[in-house]
N, C-alpha and C. Protein backbone atom coordinates (compact mmCIF):
# COMPACT_ATOMS: atom_id res chain seq x y z
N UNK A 1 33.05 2.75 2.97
CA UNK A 1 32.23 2.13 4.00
C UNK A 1 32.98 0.92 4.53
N UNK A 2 32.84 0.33 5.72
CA UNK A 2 33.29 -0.19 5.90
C UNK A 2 33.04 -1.66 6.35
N UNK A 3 33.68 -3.08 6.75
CA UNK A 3 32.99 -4.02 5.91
C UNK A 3 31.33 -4.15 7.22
N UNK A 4 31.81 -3.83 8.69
CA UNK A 4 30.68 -3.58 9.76
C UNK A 4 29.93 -3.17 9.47
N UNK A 5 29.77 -1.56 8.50
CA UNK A 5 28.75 -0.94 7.72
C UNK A 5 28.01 -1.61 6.95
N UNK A 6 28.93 -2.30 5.72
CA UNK A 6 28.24 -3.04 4.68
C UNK A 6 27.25 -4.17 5.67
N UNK A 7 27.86 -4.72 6.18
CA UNK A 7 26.94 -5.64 7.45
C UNK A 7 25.44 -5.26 7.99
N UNK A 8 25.78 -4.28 8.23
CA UNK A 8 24.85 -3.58 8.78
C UNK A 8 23.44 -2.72 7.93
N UNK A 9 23.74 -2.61 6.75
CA UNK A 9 23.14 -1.68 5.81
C UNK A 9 22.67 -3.22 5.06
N UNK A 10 23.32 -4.09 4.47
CA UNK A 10 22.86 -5.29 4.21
C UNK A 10 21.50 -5.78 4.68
N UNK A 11 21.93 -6.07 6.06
CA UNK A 11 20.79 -6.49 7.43
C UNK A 11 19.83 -5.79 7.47
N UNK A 12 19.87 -4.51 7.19
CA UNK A 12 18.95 -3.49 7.40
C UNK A 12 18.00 -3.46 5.74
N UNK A 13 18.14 -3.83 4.95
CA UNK A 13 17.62 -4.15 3.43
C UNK A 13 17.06 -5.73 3.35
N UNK A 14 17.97 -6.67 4.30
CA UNK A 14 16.65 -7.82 4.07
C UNK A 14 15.50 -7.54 5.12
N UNK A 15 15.76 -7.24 6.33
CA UNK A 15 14.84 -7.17 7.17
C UNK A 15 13.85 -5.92 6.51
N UNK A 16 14.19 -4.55 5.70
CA UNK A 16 12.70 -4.39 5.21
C UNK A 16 12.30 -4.91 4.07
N UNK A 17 13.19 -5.55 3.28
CA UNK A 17 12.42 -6.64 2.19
C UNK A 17 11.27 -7.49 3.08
N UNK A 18 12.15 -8.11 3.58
CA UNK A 18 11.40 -9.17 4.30
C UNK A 18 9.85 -8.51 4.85
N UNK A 19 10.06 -7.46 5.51
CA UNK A 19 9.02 -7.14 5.88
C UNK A 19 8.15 -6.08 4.13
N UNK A 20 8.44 -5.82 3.54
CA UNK A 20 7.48 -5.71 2.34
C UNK A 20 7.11 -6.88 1.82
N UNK A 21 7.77 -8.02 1.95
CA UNK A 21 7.07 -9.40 1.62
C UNK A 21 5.89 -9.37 2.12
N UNK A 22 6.22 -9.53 3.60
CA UNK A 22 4.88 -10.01 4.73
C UNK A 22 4.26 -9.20 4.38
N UNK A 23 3.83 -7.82 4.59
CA UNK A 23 3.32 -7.14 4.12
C UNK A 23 2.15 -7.52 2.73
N UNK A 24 2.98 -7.53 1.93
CA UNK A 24 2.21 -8.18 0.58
C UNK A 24 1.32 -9.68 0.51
N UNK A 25 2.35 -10.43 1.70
CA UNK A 25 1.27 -11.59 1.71
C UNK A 25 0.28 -11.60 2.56
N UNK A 26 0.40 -10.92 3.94
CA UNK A 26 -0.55 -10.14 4.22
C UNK A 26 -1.89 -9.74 3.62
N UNK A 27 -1.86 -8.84 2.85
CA UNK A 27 -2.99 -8.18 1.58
C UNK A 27 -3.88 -9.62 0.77
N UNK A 28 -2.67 -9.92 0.46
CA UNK A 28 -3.18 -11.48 -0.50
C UNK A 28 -4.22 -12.54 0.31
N UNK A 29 -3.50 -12.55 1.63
CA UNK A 29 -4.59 -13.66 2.01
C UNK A 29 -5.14 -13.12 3.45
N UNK A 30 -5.81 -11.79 3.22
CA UNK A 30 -6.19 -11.31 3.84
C UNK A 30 -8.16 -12.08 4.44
N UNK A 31 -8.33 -12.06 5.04
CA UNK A 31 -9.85 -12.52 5.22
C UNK A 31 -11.59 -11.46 5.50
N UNK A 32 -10.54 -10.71 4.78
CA UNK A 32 -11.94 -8.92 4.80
C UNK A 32 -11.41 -8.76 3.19
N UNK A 33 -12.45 -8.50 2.79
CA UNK A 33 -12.62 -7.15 2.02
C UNK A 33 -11.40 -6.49 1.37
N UNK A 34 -11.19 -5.72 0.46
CA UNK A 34 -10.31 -5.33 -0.06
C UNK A 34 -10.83 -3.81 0.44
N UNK A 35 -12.22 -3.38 0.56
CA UNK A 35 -12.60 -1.86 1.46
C UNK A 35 -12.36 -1.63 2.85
N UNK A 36 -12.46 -3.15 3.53
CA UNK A 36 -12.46 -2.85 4.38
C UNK A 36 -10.63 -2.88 4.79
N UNK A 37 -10.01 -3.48 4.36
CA UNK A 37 -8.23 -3.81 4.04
C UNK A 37 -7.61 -2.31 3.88
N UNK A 38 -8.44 -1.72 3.35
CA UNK A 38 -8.03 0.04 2.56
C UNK A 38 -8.28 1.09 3.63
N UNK A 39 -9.60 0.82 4.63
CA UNK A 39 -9.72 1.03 5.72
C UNK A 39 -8.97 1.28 7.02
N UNK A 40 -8.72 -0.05 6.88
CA UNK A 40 -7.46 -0.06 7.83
C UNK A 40 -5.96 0.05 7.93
N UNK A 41 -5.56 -0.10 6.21
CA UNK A 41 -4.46 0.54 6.40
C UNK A 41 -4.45 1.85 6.60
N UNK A 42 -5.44 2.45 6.47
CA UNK A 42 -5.53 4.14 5.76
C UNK A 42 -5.32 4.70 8.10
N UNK A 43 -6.33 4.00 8.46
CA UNK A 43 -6.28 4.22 10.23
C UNK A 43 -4.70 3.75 10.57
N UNK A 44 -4.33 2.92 10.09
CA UNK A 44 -2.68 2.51 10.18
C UNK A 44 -1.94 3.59 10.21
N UNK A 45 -1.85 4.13 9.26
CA UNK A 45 -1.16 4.92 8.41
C UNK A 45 -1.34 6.36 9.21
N UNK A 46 -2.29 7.02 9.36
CA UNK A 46 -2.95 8.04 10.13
C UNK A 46 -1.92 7.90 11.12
N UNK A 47 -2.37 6.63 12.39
CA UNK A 47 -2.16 6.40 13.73
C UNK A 47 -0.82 6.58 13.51
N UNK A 48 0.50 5.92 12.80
CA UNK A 48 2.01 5.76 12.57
C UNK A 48 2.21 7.20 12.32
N UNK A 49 1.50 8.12 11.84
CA UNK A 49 1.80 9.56 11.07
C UNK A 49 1.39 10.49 12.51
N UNK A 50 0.39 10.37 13.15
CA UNK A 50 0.36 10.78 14.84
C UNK A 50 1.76 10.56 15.58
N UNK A 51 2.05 9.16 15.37
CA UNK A 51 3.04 8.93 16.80
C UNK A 51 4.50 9.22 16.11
N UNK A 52 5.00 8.96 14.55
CA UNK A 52 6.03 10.05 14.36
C UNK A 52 5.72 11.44 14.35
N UNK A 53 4.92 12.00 14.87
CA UNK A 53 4.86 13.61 15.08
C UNK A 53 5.45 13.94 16.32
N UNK A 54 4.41 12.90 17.23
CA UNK A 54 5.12 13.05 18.40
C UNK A 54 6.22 13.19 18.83
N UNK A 55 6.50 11.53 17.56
CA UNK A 55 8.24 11.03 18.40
C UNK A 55 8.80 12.47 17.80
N UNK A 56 9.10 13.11 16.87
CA UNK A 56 9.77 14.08 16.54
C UNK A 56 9.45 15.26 17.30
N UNK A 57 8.39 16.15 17.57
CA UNK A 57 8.38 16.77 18.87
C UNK A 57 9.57 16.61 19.67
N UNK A 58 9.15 15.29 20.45
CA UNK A 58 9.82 15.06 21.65
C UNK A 58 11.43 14.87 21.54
N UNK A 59 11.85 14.73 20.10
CA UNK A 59 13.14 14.53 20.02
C UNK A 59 13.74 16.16 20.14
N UNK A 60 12.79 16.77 19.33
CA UNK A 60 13.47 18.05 19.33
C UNK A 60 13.46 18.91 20.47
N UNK A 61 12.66 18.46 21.09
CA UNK A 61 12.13 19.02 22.76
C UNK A 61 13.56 18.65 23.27
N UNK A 62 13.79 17.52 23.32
CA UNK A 62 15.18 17.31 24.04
C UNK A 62 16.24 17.64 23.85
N UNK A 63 16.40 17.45 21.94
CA UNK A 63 17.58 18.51 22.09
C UNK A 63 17.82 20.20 22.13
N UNK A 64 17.13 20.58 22.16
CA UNK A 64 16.59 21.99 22.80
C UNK A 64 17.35 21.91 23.92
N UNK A 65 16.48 20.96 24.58
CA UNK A 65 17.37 21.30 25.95
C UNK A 65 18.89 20.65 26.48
N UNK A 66 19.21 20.06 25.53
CA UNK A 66 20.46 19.46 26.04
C UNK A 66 21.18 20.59 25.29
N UNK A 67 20.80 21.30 24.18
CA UNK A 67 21.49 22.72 23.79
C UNK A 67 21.77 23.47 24.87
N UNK A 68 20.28 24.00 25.27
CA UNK A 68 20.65 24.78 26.31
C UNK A 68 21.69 24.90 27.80
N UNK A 69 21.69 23.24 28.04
CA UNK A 69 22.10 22.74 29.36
C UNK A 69 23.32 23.39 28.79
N UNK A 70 23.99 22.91 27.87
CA UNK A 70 25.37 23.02 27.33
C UNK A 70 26.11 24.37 27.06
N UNK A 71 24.86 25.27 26.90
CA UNK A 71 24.97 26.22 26.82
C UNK A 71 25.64 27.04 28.18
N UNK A 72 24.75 26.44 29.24
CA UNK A 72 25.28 27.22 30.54
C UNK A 72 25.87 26.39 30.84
N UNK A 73 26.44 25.37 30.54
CA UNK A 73 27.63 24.83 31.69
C UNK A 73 28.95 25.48 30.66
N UNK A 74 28.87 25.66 29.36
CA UNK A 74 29.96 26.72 29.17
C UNK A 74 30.01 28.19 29.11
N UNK A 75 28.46 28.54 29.64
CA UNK A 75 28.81 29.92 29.72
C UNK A 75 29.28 29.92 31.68
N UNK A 76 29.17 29.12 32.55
CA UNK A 76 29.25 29.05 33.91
C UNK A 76 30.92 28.92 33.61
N UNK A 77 31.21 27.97 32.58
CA UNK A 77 32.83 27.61 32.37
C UNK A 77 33.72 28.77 32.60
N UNK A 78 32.86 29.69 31.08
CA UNK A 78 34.09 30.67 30.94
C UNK A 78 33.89 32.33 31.96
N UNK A 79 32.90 31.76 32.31
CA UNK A 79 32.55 33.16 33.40
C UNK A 79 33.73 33.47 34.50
N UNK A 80 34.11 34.67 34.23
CA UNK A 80 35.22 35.33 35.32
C UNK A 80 35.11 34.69 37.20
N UNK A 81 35.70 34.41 37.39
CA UNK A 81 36.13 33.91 39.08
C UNK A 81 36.48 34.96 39.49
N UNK A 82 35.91 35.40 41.04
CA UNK A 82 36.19 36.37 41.85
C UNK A 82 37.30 36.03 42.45
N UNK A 83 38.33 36.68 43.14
CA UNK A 83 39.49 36.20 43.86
C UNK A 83 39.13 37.11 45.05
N UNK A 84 39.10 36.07 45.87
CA UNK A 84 38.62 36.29 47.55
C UNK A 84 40.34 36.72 47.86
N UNK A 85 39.84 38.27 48.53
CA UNK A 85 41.51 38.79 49.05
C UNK A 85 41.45 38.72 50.44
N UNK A 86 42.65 38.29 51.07
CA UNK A 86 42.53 37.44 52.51
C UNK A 86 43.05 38.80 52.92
């Protein structure tokens, strides 16, 4: 790996520490309920589990079609040329 990687993979481990912190302090000094806290993560959780469905759908929707595009601009590539005889 390399040291940009390590950089990068680093950065990417405090920022979700960091955010499982907040998270946790969050919970702690929360001002509801611990039912109603369970509640709403649970609608959290749901709603985030909806919109990665989506996002994945739509990713695969696209590359579908950027397959396909690719598909005919090399089947248009290797397709035989007529030679116009004068």
């Amino acid at each position: 790996m390399t040291t940009n990687g390590r950089q990068a993979a680093k950065n990417a481990a405090l920022i979700a520490g960091g955010a499982a912190v907040g998270a946790g302090m969050v919970l702690l000094y929360a001002p509801q309920s611990g039912t109603e806290t369970r509640r709403q993560l649970r609608h959290y959780a749901k709603k985030t589990q909806v919109q990665a469905t989506r996002l994945g759908r739509d990713l695969k929707n696209g590359a579908e079609r950027i397959i396909e595009r690719g598909k005919t601009l090399v089947a248009k590539k290797n397709a035989p040329r007529a030679v116009e005889a004068a």
